[in-house]
N, C-alpha and C. Protein backbone atom coordinates (compact mmCIF):
# COMPACT_ATOMS: atom_id res chain seq x y z
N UNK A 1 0.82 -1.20 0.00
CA UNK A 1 0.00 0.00 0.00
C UNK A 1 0.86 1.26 0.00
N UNK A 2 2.26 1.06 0.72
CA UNK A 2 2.62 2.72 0.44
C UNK A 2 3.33 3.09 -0.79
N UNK A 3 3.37 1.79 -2.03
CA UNK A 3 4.39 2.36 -3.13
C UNK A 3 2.98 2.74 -3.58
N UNK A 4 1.76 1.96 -3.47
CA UNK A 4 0.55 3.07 -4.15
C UNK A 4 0.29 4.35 -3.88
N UNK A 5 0.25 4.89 -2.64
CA UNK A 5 0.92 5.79 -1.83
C UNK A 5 1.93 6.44 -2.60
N UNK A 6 2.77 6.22 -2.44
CA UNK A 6 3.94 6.95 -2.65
C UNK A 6 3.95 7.53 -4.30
N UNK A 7 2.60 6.99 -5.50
CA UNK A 7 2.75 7.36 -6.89
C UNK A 7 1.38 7.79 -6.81
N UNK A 8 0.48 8.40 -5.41
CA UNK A 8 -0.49 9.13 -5.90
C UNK A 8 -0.29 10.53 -5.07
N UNK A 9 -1.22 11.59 -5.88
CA UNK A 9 -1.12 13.20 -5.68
C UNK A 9 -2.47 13.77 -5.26
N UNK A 10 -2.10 14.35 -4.17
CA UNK A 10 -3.61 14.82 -3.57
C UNK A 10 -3.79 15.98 -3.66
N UNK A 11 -5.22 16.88 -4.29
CA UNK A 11 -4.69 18.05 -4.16
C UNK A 11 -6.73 18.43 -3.11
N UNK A 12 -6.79 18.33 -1.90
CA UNK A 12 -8.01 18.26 -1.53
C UNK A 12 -8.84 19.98 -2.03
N UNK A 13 -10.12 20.08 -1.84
CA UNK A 13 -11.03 21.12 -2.08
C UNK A 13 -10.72 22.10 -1.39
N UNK A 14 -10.38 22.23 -0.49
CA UNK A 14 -9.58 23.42 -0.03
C UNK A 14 -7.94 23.38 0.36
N UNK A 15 -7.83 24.66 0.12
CA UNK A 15 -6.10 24.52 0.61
C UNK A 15 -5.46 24.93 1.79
N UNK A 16 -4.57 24.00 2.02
CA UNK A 16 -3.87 23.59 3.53
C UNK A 16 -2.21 24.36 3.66
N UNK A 17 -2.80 25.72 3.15
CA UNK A 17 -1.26 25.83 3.55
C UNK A 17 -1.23 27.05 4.77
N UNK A 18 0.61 27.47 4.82
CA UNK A 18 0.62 28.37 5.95
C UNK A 18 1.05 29.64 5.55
N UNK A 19 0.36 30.74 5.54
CA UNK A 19 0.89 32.13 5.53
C UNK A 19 1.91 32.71 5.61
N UNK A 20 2.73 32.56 6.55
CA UNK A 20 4.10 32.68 6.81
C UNK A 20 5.39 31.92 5.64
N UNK A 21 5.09 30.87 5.27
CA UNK A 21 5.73 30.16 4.40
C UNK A 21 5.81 30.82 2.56
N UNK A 22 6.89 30.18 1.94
CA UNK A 22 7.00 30.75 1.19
C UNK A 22 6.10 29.46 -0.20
N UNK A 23 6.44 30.04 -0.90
CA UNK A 23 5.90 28.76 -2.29
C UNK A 23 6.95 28.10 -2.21
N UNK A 24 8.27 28.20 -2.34
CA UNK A 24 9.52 27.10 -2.27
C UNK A 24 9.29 26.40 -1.36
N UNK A 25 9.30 26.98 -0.06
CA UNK A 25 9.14 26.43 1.46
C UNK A 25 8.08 25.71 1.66
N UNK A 26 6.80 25.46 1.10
CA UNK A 26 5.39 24.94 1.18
C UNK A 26 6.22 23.29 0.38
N UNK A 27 6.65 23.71 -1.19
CA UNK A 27 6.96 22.63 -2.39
C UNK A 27 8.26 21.89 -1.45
N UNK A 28 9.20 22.73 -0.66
CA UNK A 28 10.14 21.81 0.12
C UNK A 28 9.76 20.79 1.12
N UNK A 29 8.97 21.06 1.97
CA UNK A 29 8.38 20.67 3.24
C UNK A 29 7.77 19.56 2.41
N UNK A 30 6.95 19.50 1.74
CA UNK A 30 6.25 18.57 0.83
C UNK A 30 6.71 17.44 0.37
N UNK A 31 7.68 17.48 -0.23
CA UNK A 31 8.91 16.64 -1.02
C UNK A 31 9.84 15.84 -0.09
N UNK A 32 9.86 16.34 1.06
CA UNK A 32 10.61 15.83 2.45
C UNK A 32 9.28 14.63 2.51
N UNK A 33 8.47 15.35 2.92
CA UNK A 33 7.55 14.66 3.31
C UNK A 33 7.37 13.33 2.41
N UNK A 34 7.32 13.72 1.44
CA UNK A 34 6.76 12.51 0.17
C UNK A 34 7.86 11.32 -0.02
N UNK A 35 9.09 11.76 0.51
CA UNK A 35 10.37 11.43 0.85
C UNK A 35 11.52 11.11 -1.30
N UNK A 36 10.84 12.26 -1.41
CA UNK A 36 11.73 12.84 -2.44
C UNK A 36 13.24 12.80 -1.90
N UNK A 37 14.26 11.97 -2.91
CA UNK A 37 15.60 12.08 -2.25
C UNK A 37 16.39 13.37 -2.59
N UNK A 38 17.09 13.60 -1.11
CA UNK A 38 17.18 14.87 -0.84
C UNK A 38 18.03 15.56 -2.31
N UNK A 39 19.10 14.88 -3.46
CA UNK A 39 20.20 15.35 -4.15
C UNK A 39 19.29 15.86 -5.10
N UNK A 40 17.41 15.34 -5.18
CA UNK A 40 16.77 15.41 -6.27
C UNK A 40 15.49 16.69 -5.63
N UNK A 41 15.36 17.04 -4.04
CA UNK A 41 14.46 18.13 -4.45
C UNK A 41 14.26 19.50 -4.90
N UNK A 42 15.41 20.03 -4.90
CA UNK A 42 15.60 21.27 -5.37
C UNK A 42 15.12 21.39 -6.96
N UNK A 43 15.44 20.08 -7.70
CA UNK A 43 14.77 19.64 -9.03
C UNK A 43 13.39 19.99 -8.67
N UNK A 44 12.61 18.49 -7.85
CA UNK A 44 11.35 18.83 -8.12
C UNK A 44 10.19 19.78 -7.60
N UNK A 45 11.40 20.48 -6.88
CA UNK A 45 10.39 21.59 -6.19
C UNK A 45 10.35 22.83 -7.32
N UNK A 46 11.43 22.93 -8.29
CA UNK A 46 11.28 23.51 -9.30
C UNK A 46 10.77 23.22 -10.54
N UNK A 47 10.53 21.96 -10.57
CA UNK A 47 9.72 21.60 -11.71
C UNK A 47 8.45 21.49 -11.37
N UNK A 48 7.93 21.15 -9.96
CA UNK A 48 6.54 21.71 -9.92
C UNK A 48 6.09 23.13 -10.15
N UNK A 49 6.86 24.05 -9.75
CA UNK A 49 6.74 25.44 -9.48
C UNK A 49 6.42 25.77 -10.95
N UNK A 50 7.06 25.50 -11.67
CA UNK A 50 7.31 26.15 -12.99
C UNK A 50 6.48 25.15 -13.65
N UNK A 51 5.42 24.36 -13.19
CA UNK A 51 4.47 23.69 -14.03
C UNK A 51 2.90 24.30 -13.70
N UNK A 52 3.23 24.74 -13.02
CA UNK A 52 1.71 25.55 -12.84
C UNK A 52 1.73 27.33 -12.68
N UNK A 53 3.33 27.24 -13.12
CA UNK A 53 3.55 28.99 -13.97
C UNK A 53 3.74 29.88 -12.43
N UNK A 54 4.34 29.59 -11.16
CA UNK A 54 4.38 30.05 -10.50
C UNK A 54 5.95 30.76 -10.04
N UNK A 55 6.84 30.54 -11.30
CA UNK A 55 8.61 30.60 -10.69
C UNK A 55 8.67 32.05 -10.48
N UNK A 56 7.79 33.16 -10.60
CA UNK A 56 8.19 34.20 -10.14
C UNK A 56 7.82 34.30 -8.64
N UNK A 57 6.91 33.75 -8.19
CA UNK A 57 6.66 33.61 -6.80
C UNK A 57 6.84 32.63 -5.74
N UNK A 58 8.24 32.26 -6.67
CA UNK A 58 8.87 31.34 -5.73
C UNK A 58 9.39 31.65 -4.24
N UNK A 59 9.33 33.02 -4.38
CA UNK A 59 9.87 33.23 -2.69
C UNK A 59 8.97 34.24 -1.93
N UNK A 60 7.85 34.18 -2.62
CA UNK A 60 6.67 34.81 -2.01
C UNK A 60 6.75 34.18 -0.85
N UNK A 61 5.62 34.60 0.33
CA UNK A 61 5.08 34.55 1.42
C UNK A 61 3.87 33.82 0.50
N UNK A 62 3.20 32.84 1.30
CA UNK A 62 1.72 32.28 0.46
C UNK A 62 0.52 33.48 1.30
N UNK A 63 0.76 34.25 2.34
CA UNK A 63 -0.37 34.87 2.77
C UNK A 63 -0.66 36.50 1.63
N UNK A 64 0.70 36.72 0.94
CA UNK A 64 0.26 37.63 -0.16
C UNK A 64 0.07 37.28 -1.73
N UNK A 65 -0.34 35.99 -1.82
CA UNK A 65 -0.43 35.53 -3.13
C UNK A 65 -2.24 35.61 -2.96
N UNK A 66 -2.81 35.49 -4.53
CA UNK A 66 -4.63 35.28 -4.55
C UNK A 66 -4.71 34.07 -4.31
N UNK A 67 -6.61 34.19 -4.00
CA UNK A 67 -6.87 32.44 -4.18
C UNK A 67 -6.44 31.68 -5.07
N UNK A 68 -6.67 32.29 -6.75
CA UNK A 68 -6.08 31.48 -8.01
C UNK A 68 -4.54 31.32 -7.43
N UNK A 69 -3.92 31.77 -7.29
CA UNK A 69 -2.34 31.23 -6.82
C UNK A 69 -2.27 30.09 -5.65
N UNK A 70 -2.73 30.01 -4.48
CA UNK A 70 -3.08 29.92 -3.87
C UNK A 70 -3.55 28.10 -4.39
N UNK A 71 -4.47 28.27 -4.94
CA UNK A 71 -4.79 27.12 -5.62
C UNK A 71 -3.79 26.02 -6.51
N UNK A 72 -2.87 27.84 -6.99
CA UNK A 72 -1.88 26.43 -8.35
C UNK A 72 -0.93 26.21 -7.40
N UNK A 73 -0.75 26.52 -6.05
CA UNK A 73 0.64 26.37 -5.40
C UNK A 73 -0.18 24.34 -4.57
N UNK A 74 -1.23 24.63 -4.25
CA UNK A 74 -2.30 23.22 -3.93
C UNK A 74 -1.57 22.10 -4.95
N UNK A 75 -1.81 22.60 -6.22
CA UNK A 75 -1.99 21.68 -7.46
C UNK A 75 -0.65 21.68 -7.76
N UNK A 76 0.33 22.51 -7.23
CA UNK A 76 1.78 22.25 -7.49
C UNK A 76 2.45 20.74 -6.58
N UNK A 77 2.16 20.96 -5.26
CA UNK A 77 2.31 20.28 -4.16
C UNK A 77 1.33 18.50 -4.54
N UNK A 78 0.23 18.94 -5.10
CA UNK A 78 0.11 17.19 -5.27
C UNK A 78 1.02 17.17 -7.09
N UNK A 79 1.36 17.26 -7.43
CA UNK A 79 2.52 17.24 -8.41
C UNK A 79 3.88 16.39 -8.57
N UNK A 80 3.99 16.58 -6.99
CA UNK A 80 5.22 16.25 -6.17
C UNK A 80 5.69 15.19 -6.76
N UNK A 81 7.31 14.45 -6.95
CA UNK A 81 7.46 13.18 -6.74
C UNK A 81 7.18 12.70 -8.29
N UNK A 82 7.37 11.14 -8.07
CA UNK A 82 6.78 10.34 -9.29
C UNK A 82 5.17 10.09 -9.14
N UNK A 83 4.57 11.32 -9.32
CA UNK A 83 3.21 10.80 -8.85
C UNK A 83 2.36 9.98 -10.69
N UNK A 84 1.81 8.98 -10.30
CA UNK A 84 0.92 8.08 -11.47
C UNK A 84 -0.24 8.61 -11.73
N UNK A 85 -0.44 8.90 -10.53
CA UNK A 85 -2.02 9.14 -10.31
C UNK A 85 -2.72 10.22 -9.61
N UNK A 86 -2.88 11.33 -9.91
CA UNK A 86 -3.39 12.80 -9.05
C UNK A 86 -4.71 13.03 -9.37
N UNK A 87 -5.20 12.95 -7.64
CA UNK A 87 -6.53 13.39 -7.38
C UNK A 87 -6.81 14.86 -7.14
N UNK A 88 -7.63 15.57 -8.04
CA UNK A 88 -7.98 16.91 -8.02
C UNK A 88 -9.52 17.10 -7.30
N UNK A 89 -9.94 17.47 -6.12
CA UNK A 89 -11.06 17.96 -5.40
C UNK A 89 -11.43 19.37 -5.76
N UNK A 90 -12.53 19.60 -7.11
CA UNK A 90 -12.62 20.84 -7.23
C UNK A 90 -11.39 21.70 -7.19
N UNK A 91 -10.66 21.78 -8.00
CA UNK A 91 -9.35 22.45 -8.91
C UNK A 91 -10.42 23.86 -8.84
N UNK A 92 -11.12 24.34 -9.44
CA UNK A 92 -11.30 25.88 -9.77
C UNK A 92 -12.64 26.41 -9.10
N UNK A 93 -13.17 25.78 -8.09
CA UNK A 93 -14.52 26.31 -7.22
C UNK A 93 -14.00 27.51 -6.77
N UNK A 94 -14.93 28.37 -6.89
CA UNK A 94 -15.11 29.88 -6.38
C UNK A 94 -14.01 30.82 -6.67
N UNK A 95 -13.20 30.30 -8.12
CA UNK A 95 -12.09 31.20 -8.78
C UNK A 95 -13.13 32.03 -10.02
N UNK A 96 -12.72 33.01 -10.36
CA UNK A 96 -13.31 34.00 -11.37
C UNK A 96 -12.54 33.39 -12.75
N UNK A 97 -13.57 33.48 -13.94
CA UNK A 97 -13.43 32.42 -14.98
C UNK A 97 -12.05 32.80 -15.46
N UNK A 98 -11.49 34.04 -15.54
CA UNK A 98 -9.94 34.13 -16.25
C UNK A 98 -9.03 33.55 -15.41
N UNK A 99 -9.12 33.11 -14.07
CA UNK A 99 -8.57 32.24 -13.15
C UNK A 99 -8.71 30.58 -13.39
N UNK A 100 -9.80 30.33 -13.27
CA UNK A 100 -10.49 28.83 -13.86
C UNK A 100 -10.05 28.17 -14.96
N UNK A 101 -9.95 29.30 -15.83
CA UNK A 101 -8.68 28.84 -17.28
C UNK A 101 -7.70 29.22 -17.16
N UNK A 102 -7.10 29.57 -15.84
CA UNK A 102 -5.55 29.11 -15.92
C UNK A 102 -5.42 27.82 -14.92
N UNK A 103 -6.10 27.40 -14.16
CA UNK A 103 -6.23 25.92 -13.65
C UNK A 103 -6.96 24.94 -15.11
N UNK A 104 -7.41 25.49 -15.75
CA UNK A 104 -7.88 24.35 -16.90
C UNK A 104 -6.69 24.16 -17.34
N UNK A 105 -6.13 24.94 -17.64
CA UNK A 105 -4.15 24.74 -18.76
C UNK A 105 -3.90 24.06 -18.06
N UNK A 106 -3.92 24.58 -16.96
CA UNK A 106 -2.20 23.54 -16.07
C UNK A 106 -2.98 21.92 -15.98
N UNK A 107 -4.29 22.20 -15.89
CA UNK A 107 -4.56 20.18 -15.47
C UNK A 107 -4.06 19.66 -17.09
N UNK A 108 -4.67 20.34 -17.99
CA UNK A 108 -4.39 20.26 -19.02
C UNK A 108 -3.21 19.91 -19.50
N UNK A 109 -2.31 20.91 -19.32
CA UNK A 109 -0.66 20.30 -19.67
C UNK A 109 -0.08 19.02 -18.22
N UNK A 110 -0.38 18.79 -17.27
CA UNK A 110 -0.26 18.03 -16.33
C UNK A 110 -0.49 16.71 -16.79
N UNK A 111 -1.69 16.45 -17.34
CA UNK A 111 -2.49 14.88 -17.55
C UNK A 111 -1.49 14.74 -18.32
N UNK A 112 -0.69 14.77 -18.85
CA UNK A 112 0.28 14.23 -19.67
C UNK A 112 1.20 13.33 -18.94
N UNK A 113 1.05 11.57 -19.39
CA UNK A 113 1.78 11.05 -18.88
C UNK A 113 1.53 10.82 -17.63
N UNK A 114 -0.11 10.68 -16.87
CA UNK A 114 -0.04 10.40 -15.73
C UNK A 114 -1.50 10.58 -15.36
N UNK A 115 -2.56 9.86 -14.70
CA UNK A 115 -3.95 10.16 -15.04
C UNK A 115 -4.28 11.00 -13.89
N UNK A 116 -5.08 11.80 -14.24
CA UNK A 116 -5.86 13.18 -13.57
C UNK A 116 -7.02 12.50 -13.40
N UNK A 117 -7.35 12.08 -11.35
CA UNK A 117 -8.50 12.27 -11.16
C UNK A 117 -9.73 13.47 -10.86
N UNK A 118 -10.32 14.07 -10.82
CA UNK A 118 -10.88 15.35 -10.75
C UNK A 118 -12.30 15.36 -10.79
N UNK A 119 -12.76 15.68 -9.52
CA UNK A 119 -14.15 15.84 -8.79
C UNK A 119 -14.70 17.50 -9.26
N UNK A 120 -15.75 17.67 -9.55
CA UNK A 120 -16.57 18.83 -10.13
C UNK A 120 -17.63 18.70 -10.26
N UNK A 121 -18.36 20.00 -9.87
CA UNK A 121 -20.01 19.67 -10.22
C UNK A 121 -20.25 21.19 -11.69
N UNK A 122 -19.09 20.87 -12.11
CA UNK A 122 -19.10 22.13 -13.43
C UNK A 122 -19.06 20.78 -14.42
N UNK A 123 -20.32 21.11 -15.82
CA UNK A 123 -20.10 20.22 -16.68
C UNK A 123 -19.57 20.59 -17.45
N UNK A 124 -19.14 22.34 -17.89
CA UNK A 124 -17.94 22.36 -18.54
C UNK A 124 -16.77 22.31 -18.21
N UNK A 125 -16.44 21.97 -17.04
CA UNK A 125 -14.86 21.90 -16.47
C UNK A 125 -14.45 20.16 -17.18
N UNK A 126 -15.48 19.58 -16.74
CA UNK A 126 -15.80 18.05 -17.18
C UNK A 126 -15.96 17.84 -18.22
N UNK A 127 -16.16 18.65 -19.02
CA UNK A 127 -16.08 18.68 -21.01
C UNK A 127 -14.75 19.21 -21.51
N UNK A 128 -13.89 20.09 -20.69
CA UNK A 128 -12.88 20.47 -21.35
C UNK A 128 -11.61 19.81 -21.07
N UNK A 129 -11.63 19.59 -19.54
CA UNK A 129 -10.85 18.61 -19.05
C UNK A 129 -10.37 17.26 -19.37
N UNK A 130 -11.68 16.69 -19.63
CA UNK A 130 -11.75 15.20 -19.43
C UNK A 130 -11.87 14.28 -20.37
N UNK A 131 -11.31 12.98 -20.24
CA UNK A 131 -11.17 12.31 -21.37
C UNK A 131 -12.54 10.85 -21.72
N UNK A 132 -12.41 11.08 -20.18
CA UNK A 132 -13.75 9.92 -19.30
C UNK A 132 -14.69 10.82 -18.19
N UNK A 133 -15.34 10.66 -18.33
CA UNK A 133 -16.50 11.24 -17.67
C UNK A 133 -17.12 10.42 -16.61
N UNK A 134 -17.33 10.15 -15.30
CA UNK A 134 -18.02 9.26 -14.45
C UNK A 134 -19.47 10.32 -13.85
N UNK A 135 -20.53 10.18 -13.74
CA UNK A 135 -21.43 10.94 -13.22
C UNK A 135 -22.11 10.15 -12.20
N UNK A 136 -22.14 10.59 -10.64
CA UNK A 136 -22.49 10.31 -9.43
C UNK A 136 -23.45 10.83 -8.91
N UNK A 137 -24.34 10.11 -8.17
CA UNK A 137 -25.54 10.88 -7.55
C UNK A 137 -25.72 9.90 -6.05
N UNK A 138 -26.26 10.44 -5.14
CA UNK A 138 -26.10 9.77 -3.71
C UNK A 138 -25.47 8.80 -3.44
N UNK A 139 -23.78 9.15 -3.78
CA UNK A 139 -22.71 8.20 -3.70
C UNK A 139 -22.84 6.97 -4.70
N UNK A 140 -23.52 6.95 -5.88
CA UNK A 140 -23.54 5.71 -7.38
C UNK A 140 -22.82 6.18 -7.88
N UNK A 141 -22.59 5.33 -8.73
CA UNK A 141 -21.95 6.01 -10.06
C UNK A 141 -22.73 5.40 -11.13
N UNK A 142 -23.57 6.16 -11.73
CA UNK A 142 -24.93 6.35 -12.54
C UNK A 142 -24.36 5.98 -13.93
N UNK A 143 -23.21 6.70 -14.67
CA UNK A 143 -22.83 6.37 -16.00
C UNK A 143 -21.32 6.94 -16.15
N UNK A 144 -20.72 6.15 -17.11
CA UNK A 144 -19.44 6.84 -17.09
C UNK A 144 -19.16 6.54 -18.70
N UNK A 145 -18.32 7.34 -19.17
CA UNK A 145 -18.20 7.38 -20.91
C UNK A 145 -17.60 8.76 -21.20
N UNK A 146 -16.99 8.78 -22.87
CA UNK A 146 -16.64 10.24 -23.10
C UNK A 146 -17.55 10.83 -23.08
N UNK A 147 -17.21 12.26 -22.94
CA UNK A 147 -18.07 13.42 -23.24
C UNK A 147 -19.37 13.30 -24.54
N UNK A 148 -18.68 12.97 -25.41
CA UNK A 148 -19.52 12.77 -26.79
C UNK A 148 -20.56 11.89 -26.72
N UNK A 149 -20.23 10.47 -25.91
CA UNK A 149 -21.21 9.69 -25.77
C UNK A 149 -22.07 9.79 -24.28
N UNK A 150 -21.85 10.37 -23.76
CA UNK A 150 -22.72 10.98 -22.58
C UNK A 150 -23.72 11.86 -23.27
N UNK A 151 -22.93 13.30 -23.96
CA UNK A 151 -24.05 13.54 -25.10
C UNK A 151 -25.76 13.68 -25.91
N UNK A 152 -24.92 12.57 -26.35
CA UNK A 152 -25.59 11.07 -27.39
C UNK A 152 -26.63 10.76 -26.49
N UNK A 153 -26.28 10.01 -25.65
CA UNK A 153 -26.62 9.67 -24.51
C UNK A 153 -27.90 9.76 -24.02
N UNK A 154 -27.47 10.96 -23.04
CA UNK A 154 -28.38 11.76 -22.04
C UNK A 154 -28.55 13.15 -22.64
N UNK A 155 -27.77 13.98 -23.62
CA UNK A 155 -27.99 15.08 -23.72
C UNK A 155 -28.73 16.14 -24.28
N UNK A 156 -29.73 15.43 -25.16
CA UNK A 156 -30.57 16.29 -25.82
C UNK A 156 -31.95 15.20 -25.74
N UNK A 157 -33.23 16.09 -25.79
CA UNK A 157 -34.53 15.39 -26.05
C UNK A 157 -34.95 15.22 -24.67
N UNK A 158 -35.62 13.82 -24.69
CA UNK A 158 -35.74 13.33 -23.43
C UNK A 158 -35.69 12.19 -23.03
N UNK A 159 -35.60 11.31 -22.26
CA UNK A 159 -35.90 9.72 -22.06
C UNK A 159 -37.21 9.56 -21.55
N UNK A 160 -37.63 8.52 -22.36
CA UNK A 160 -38.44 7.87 -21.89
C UNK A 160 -38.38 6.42 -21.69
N UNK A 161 -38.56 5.55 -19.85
CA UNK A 161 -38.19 4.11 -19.88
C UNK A 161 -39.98 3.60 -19.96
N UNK A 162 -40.22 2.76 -20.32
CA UNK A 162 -41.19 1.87 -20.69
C UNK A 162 -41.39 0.71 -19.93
N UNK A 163 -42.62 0.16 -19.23
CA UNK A 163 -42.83 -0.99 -18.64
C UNK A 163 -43.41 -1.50 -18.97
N UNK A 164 -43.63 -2.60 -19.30
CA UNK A 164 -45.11 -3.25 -19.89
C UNK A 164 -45.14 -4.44 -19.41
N UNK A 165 -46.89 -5.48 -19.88
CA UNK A 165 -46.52 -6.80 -19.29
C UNK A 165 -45.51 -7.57 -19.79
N UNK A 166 -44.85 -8.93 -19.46
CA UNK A 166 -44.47 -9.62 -20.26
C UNK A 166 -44.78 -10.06 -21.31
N UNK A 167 -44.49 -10.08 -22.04
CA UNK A 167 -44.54 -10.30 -23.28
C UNK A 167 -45.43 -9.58 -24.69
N UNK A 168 -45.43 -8.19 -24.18
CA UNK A 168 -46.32 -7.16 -24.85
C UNK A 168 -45.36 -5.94 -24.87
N UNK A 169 -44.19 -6.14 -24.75
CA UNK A 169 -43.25 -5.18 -24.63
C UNK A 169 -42.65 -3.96 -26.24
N UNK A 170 -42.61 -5.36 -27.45
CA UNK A 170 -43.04 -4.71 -28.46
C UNK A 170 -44.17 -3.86 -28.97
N UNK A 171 -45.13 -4.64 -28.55
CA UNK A 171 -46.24 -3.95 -28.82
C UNK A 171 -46.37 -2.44 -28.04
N UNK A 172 -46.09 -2.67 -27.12
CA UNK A 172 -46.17 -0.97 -26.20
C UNK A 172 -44.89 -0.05 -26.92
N UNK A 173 -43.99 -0.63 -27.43
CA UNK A 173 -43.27 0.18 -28.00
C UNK A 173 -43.17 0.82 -29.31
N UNK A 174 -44.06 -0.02 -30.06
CA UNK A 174 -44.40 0.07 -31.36
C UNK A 174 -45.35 1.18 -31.74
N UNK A 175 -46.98 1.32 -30.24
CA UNK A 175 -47.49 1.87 -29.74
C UNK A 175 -47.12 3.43 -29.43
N UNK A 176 -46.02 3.62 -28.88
CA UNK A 176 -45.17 4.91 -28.52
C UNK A 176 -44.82 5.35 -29.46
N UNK A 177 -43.87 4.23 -30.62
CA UNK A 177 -42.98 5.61 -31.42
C UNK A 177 -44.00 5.68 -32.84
N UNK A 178 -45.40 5.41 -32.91
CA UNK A 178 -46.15 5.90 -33.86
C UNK A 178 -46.69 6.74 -33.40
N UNK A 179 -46.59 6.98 -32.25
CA UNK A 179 -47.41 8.30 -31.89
C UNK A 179 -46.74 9.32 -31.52
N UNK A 180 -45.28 9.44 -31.13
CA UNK A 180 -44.14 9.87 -31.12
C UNK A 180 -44.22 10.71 -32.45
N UNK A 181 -44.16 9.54 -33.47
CA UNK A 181 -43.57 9.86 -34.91
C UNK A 181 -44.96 10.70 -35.10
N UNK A 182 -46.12 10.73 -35.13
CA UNK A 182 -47.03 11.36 -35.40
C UNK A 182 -47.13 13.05 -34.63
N UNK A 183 -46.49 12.71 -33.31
CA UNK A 183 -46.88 14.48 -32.60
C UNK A 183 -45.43 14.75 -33.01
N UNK A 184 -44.71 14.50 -33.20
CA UNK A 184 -43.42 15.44 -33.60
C UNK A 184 -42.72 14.83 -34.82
N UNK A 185 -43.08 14.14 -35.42
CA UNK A 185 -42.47 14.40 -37.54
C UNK A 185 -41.65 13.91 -37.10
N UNK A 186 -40.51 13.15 -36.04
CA UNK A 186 -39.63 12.41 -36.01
C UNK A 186 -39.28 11.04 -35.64
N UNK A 187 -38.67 10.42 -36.07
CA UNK A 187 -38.06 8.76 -35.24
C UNK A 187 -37.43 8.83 -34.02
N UNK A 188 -37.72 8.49 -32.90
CA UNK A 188 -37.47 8.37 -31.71
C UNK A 188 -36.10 6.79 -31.91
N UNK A 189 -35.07 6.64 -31.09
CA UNK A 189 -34.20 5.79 -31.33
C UNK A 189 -34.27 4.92 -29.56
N UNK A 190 -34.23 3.62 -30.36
CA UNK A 190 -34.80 3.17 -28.29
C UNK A 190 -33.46 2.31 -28.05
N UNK A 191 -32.93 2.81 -27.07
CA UNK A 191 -31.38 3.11 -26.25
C UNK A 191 -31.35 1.62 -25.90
N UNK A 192 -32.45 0.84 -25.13
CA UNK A 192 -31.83 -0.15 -24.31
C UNK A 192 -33.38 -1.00 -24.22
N UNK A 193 -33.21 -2.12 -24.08
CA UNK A 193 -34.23 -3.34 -24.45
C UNK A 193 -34.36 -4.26 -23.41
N UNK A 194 -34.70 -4.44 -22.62
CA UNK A 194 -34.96 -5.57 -21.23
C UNK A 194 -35.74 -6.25 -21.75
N UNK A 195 -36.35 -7.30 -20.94
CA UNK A 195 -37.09 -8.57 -21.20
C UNK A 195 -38.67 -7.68 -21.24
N UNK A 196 -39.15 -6.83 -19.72
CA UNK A 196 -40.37 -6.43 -20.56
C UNK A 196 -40.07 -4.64 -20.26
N UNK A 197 -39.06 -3.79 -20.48
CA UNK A 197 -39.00 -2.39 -20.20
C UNK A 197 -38.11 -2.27 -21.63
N UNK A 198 -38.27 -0.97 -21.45
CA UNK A 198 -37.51 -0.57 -23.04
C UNK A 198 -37.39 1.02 -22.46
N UNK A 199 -36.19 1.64 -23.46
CA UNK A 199 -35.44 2.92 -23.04
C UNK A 199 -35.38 3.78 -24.09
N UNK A 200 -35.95 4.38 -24.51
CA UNK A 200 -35.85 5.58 -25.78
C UNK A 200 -35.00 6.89 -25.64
C-alpha cells in the first residue's frame, strides 16, 4: 500500500497551507515529506513550481499571493514526486473564470503522462478537461463514458423508460414511437431493451 501511496497526488477542495511560508518552502516541506531524495528536491520543487507557472513567486510569502495562486501552489504540491495518479477535489470552485482557465491549462498540460483524477459539479470543467466522464448521484456512479457519448446519450430530447406486461413489450413500443412519430415528424431511437422495459 505505500508504493501506491507513494505514486499518488492529492490536491483536496480546499487549501492547507501556511501564511508565513513561502511557495519554495510549502513545495520543500512537501517533497521531504513525500520522501523525495534529498540530491533530487531542489529539481522537483522547481519543476513543480514552474508547471503551474508560478517561478516568479517562488519566494513569495503564500499569505500575499490570490486564491487562483493559492490554488496552483495546492496543485503544485500534489505534483510532487513520481506521482501516477493525481486526485484533483474541485481544482477551480469559487475562482473567477480568467482564473479557472488558468487551472484548466495547467490540469491540461499536467495529464500528460499520468492520469488526472478530478471531482466537479461544473459540466464544462468536465467537457474540457476530461477524457472519461463518471457521473455520481447519492454516492452511485450512474454512468461513465466520453463526453460525446454521454451527449448522445443523455444530452438532448428526453428519455423515456417503458414498462409493460411480459410479453407485450413490443407492442407498447411500437405503440409509442407511432405516436411519437405522429406528434413530432420524427423517429425516436430506443437506447436499451430488457425482457419487458424498453429505453428511448
Amino acid at each position: 500500500m505505500s508504493l501506491v501511496h507513494s505514486r499518488m497526488g492529492v490536491c483536496p477542495q480546499h487549501d492547507i497551507l501556511w501564511g508565513d511560508l513561502t511557495v519554495a518552502d510549502h513545495l520543500l516541506f512537501y517533497a521531504r515529506l513525500r520522501g523525495v531524495p534529498p540530491t533530487l528536491e531542489q529539481q522537483a520543487v522547481s519543476y513543480a513550481i514552474a508547471s503551474v507557472s508560478l517561478t516568479r513567486f517562488r519566494d513569495r510569502q503564500v499569505k500575499g499571493l490570490s486564491g487562483g495562486e493559492m490554488r496552483r501552489v495546492s496543485i503544485a504540491i500534489s505534483l510532487l514526486g513520481d506521482n501516477r495518479v493525481v486526485f484533483l477535489d474541485e481544482p477551480s470552485t469559487g475562482l473567477d473564470p480568467e482564473v479557472r482557465r488558468v487551472i484548466w491549462d495547467i490540469v491540461n498540460r499536467v495529464k500528460v503522462n499520468r492520469t488526472v483524477v478530478l471531482t466537479t459539479h461544473s459540466m464544462e470543467e468536465a467537457d474540457i478537461l476530461s477524457d472519461k466522464i463518471a457521473i455520481m448521484t447519492n454516492g452511485l456512479l450512474r454512468c461513465i463514458g466520453t463526453s460525446l457519448h454521454l451527449k448522445e446519450l443523455y444530452g438532448s430530447g428526453f428519455r423515456l423508460n417503458i414498462t409493460s406486461k411480459p410479453g407485450r413489450l413490443d407492442e407498447a413500443c411500437q405503440s409509442i414511437e407511432e405516436k411519437l412519430m405522429r406528434r413530432n415528424g420524427r423517429p425516436y431511437r430506443r437506447i436499451d431493451k430488457f425482457t419487458n422495459a424498453s429505453v428511448f
